[in-house]
N, C-alpha and C. Protein backbone atom coordinates (compact mmCIF):
# COMPACT_ATOMS: atom_id res chain seq x y z
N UNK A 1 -0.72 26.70 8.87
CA UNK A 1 -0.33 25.44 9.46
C UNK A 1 1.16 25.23 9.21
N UNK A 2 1.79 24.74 10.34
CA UNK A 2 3.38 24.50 10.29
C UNK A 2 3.37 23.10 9.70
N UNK A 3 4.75 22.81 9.59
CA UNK A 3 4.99 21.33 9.24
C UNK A 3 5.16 20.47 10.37
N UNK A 4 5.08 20.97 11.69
CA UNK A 4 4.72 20.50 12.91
C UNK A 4 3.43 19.68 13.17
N UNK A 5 2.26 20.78 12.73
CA UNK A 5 0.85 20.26 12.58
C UNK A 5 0.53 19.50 11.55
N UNK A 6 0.86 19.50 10.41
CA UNK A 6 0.81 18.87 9.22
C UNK A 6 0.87 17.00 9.47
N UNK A 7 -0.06 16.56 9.43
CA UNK A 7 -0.50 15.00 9.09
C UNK A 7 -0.63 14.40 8.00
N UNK A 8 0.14 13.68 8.00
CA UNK A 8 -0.45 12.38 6.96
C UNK A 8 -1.48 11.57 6.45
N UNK A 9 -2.46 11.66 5.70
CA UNK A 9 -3.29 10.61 5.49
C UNK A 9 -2.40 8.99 6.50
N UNK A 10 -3.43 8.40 7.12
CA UNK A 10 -3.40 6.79 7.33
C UNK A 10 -1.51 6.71 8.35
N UNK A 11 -1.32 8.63 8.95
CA UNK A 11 0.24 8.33 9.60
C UNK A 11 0.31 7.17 10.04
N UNK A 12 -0.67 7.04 11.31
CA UNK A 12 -0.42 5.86 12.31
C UNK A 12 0.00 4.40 11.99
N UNK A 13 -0.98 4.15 11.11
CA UNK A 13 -1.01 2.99 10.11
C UNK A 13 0.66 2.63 8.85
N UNK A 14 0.98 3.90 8.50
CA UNK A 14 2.12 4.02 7.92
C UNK A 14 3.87 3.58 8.73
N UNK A 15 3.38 4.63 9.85
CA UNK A 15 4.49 4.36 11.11
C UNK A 15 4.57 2.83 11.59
N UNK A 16 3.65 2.94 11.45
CA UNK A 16 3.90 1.03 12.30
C UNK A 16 4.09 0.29 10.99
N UNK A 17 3.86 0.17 9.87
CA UNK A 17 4.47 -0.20 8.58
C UNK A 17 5.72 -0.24 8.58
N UNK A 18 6.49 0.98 8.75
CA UNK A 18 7.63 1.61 8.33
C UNK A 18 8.76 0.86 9.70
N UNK A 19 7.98 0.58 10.95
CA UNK A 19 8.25 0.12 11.96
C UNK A 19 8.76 -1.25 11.70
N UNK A 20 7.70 -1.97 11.55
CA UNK A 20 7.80 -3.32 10.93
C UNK A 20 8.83 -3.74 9.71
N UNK A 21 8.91 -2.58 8.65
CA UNK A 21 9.79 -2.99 7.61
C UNK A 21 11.25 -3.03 8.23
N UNK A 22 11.37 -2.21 9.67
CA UNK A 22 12.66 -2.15 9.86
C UNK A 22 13.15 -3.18 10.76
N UNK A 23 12.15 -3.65 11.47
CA UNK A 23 12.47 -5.08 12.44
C UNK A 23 13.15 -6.09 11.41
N UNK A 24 11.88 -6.28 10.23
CA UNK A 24 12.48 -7.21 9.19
C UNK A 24 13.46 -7.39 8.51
N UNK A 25 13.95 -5.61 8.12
CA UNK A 25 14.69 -5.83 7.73
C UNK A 25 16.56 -6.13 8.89
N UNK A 26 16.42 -5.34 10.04
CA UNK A 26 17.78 -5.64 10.74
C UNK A 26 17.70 -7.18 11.06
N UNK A 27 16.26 -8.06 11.30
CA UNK A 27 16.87 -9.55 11.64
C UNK A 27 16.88 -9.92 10.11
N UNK A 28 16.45 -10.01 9.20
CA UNK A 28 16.80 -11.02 7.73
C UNK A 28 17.90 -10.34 7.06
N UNK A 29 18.20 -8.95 6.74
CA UNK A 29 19.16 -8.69 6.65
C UNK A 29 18.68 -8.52 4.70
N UNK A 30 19.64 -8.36 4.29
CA UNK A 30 19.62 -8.23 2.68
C UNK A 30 20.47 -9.57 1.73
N UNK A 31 19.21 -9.68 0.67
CA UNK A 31 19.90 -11.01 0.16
C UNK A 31 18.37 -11.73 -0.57
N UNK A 32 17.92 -12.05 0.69
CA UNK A 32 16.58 -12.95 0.74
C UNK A 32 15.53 -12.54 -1.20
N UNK A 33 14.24 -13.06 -1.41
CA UNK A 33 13.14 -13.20 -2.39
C UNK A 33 12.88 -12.29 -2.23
N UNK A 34 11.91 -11.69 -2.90
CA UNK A 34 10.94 -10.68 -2.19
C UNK A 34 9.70 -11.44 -1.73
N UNK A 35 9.76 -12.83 -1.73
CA UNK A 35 8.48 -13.16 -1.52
C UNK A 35 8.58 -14.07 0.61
N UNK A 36 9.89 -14.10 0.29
CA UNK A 36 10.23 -14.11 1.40
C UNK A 36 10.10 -12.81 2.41
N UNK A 37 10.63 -11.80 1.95
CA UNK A 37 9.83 -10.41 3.20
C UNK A 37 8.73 -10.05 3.00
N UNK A 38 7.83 -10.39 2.04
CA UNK A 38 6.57 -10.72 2.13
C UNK A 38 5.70 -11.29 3.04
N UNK A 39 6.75 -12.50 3.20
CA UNK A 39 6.21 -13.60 4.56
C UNK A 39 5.92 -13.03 5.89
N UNK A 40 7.27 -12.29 5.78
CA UNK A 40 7.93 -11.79 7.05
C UNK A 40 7.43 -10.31 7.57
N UNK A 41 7.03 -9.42 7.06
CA UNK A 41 6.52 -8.41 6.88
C UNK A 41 4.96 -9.06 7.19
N UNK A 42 4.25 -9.94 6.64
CA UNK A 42 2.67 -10.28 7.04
C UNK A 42 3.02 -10.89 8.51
N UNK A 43 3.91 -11.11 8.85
CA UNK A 43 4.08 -11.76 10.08
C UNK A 43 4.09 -11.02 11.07
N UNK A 44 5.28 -10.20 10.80
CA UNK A 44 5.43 -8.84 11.74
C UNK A 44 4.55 -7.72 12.18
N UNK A 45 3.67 -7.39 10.90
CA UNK A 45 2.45 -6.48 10.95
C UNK A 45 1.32 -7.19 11.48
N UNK A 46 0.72 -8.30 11.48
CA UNK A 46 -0.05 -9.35 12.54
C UNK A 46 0.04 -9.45 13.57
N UNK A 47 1.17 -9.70 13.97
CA UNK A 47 1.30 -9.75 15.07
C UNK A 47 1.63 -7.63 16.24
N UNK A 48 1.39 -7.01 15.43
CA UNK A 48 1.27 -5.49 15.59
C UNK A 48 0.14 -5.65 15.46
N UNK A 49 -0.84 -6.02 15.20
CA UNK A 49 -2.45 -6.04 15.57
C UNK A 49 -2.82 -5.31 13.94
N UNK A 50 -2.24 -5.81 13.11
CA UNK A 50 -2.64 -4.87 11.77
C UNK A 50 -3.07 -6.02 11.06
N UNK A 51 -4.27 -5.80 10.06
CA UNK A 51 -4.66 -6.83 9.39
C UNK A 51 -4.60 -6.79 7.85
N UNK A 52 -3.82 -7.80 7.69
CA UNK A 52 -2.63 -8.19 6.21
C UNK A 52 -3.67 -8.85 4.91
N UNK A 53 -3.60 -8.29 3.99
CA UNK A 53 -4.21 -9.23 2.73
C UNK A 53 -3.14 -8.87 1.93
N UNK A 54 -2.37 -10.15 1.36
CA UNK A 54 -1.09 -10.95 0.71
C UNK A 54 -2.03 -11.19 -0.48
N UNK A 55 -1.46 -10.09 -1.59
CA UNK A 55 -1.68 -10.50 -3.51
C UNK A 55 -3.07 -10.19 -3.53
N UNK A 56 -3.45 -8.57 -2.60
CA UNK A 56 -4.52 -7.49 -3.18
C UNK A 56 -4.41 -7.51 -4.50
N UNK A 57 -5.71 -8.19 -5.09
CA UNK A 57 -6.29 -7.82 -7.07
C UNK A 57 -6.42 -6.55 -6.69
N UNK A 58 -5.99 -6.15 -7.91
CA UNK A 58 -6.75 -4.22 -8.36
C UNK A 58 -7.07 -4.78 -9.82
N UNK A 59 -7.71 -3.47 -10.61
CA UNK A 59 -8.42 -3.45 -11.84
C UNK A 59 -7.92 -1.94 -12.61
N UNK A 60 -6.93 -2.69 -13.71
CA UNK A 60 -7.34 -1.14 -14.12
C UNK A 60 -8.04 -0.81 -15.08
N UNK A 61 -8.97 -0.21 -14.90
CA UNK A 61 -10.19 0.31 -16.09
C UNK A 61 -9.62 1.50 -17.75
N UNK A 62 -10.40 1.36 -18.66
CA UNK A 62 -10.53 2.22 -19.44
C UNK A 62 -11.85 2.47 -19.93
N UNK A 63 -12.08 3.38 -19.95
CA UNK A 63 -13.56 3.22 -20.61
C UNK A 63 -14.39 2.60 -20.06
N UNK A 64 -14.46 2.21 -18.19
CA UNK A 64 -15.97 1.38 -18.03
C UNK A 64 -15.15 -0.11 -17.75
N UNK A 65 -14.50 -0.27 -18.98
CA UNK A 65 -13.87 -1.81 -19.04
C UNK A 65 -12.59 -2.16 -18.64
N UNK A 66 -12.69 -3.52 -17.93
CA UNK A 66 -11.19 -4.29 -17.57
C UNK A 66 -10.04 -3.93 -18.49
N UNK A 67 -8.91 -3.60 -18.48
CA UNK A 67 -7.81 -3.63 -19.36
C UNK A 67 -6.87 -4.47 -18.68
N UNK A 68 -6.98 -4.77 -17.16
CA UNK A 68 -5.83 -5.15 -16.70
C UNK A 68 -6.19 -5.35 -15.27
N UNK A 69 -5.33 -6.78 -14.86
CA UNK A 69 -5.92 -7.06 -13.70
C UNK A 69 -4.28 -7.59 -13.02
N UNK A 70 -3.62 -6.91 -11.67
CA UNK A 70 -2.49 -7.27 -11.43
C UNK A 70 -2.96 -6.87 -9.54
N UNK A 71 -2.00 -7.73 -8.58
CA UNK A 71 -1.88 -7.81 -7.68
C UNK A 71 -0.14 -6.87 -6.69
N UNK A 72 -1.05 -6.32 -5.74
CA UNK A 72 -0.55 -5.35 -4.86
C UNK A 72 0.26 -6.24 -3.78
N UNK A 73 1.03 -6.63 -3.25
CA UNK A 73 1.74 -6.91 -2.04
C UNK A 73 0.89 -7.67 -1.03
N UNK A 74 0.59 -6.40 -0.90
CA UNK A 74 -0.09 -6.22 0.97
C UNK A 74 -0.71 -5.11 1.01
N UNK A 75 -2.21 -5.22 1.44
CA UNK A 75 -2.88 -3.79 1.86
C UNK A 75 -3.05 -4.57 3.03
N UNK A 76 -2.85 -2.92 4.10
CA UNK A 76 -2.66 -2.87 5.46
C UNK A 76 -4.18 -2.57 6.06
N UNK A 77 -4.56 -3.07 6.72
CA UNK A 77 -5.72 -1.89 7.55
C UNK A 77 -6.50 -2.06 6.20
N UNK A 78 -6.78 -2.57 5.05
CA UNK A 78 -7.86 -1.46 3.85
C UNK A 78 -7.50 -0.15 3.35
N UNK A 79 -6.04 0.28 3.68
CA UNK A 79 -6.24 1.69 4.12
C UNK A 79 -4.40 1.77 3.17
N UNK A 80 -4.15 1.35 2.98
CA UNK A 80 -2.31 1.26 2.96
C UNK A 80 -1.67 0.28 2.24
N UNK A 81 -1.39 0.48 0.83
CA UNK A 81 -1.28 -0.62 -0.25
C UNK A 81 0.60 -0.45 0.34
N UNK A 82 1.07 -1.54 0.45
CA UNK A 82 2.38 -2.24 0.14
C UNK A 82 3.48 -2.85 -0.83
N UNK A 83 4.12 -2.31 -1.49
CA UNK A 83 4.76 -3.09 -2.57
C UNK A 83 6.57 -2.96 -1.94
N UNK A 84 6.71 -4.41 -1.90
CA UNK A 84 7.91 -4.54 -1.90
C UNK A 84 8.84 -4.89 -2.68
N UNK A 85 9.72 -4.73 -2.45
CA UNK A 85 11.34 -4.58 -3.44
C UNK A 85 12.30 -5.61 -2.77
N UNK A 86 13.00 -6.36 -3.43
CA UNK A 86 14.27 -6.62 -3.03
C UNK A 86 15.11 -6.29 -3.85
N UNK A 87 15.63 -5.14 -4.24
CA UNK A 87 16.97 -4.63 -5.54
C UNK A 87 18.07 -3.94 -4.91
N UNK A 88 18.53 -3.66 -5.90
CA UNK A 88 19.96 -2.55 -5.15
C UNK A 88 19.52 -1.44 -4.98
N UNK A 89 18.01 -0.84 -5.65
CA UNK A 89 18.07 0.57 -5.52
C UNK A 89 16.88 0.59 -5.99
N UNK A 90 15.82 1.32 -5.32
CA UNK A 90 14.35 1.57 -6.48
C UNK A 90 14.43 2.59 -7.29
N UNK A 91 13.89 2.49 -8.51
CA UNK A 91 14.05 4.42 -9.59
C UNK A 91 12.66 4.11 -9.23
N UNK A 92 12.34 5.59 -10.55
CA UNK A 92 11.12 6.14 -10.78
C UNK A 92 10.02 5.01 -11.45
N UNK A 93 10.65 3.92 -12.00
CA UNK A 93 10.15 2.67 -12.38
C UNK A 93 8.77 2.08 -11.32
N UNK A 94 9.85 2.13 -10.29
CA UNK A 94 9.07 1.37 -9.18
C UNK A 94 8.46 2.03 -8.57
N UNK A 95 8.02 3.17 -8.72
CA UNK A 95 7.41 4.06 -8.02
C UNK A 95 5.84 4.53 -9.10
N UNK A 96 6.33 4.63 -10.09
CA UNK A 96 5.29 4.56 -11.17
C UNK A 96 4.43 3.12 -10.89
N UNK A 97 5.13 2.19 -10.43
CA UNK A 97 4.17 0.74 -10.49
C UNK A 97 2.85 1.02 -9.14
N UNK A 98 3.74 1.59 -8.21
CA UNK A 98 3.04 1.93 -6.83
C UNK A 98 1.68 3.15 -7.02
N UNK A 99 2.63 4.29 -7.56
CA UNK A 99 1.46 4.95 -7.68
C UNK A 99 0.17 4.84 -8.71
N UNK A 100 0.34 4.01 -9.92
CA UNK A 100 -0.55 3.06 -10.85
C UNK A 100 -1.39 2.40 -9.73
N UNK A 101 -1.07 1.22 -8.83
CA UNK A 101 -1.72 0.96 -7.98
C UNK A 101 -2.50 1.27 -7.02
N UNK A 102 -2.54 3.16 -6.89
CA UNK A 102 -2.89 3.63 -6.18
C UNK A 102 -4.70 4.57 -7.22
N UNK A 103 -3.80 4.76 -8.26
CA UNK A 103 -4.85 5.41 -9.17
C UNK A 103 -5.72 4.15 -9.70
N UNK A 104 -5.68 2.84 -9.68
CA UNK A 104 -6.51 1.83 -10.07
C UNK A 104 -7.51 1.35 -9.50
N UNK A 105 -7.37 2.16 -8.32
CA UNK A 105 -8.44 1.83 -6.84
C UNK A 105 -8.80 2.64 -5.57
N UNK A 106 -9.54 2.43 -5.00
CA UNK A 106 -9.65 3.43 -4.00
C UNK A 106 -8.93 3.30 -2.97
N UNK A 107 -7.95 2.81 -2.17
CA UNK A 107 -6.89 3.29 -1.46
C UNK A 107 -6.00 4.05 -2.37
N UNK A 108 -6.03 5.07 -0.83
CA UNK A 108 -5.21 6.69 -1.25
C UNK A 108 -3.68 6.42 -0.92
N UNK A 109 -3.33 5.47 -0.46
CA UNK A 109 -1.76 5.70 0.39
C UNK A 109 -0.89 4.60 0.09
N UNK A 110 0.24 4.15 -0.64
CA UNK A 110 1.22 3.60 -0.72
C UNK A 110 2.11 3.15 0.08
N UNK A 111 3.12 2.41 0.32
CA UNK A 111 4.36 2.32 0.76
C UNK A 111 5.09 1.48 -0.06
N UNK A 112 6.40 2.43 -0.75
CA UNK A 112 7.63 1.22 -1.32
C UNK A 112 8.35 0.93 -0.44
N UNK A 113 8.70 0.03 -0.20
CA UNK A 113 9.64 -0.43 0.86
C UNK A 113 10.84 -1.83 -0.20
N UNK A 114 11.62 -1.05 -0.13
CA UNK A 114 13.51 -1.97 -0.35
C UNK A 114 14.25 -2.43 0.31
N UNK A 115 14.08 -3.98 0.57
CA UNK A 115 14.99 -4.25 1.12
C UNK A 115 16.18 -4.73 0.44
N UNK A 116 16.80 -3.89 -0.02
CA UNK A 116 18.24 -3.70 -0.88
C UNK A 116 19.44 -3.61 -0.08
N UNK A 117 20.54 -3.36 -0.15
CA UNK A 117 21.70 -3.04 0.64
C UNK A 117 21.90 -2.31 1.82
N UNK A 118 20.99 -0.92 1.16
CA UNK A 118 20.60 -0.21 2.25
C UNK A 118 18.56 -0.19 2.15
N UNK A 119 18.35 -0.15 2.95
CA UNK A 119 16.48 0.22 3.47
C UNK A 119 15.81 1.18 2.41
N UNK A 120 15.29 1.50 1.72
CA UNK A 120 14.69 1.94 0.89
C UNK A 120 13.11 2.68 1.58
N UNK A 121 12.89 3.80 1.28
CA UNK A 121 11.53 3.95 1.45
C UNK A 121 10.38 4.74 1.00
N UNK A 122 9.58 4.92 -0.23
CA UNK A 122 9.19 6.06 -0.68
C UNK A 122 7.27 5.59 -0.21
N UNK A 123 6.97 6.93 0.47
CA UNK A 123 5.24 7.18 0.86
C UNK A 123 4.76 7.75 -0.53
N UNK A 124 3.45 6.96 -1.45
CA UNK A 124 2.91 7.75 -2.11
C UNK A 124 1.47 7.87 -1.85
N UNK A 125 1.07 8.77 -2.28
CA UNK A 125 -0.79 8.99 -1.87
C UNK A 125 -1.21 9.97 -3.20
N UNK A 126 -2.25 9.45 -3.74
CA UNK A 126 -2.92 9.15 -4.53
C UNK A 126 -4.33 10.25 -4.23
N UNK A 127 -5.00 11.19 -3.65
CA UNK A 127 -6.37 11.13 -3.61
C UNK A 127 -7.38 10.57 -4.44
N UNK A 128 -8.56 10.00 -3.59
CA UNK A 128 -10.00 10.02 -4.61
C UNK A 128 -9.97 10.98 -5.53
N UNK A 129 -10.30 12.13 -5.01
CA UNK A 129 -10.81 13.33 -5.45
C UNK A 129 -10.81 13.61 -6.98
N UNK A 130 -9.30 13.07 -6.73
CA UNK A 130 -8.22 13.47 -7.68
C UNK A 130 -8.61 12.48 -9.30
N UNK A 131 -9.49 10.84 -8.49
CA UNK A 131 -9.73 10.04 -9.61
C UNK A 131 -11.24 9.98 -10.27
N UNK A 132 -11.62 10.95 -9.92
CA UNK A 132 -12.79 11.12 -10.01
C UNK A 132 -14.18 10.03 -9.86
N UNK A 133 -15.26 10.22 -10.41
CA UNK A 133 -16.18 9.57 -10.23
C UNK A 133 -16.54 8.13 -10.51
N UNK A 134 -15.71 7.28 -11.18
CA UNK A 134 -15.52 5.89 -10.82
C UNK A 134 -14.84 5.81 -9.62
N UNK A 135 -14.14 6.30 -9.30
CA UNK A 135 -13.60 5.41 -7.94
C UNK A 135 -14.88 4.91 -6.61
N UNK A 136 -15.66 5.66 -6.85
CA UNK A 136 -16.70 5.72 -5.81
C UNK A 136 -17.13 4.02 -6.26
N UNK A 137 -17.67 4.28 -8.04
CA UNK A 137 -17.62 2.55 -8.78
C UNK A 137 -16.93 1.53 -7.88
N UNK A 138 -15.81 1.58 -7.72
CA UNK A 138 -14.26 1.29 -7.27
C UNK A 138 -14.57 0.44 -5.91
N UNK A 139 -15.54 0.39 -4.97
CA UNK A 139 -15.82 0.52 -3.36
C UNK A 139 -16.64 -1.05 -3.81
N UNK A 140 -16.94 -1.74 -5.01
CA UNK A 140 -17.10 -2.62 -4.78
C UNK A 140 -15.99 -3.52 -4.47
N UNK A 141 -14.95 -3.44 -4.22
CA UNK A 141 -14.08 -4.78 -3.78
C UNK A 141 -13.89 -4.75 -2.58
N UNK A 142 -15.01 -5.38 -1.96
CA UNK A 142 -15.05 -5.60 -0.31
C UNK A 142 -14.46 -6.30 0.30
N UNK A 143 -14.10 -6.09 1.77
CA UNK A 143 -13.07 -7.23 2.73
C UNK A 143 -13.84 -6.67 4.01
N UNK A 144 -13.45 -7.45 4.94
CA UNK A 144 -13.91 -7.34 6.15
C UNK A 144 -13.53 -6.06 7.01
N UNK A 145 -12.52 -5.09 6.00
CA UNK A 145 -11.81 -3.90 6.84
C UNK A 145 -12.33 -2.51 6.38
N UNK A 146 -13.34 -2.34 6.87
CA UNK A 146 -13.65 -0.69 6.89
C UNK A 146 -12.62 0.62 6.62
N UNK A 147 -12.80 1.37 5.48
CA UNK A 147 -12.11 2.53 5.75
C UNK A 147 -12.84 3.50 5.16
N UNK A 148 -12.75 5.15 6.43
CA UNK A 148 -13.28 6.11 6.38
C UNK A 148 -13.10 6.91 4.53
N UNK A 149 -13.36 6.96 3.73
CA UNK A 149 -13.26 8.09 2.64
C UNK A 149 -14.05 9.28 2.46
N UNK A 150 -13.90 10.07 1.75
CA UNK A 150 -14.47 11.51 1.57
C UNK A 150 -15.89 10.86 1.56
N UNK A 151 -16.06 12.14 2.28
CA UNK A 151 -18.04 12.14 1.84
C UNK A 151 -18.59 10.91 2.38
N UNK A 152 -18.07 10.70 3.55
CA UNK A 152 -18.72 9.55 4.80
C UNK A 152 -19.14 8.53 3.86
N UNK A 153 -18.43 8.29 2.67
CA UNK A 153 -18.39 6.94 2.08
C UNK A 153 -17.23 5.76 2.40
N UNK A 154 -18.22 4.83 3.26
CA UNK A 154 -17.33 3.52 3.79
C UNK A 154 -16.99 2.50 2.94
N UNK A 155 -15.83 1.84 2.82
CA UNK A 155 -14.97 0.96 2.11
C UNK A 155 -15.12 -0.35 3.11
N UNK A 156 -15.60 -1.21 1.93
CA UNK A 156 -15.64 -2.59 2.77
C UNK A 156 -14.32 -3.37 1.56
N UNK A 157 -13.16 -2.97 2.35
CA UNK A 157 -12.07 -3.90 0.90
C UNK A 157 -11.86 -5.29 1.72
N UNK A 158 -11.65 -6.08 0.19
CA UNK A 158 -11.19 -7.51 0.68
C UNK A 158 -9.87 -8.23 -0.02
């Protein structure tokens, strides 16, 4: 397989993300909250026919048990966790927070998005596979948005 053929987990869903972060960002420009392109970003992706949940809970487990309970951005679709930035620059900091968010639950796919000076953008993905046999546990936090996972196990996230 070339890098021609080569797909992305959730591309489509990502592209129109990545779409949206850039509308937002050429009309607001750099400066603004982050809770402000928050707004603006659930606005933009809505109205793209994508369906927004603003301050996704995750859980992160040890042992069976709660250790920690913190909120994601925006998951897109069920399918596409969101964390946004407003800084001068994201490190490995902010990318560790994203992909934590990704291993705490069963969505596989990330997006950092910066709206800093210049546009910022790092894709991370996470597999199930990879988190083994709690995550399947994991499929209780239901929402009205279906998504396909390994082994024709359906995700009802909310």
């Amino acid at each position: 397989m070339n890098a021609d053929q080569r797909r992305f987990k959730h591309e489509n869903v990502t592209h129109r993300i990545i779409g949206a972060f850039f509308d937002v960002y050429n009309e607001l420009g750099y400066g603004f909250l982050e809770s402000v392109y928050q707004e603006a970003m659930a606005i933009a992706l809505e109205s793209g026919g994508l369906r927004v949940d603003q301050e996704f809970g995750l859980q992160a487990r040890f042992r069976g048990q709660v250790v920690g309970v913190f909120k994601a951005d925006l998951l897109i679709n069920g399918c596409v966790i969101v964390e946004l930035k407003a800084l001068k620059e994201l490190n490995s900091t902010h990318e560790a927070q994203a992909l934590n968010y990704l291993r705490a639950g069963v969505v596989e796919v990330a997006l950092l998005l910066n709206f800093g000076p210049q546009p910022q953008i790092r894709r991370l993905a996470f597999s199930n596979d990879r988190k083994g046999p709690w995550a399947r546990e994991q499929l209780q936090l239901h929402t009205g948005v279906s998504c396909t996972l390994p082994n024709s196990i359906r995700v009802h996230l909310r």
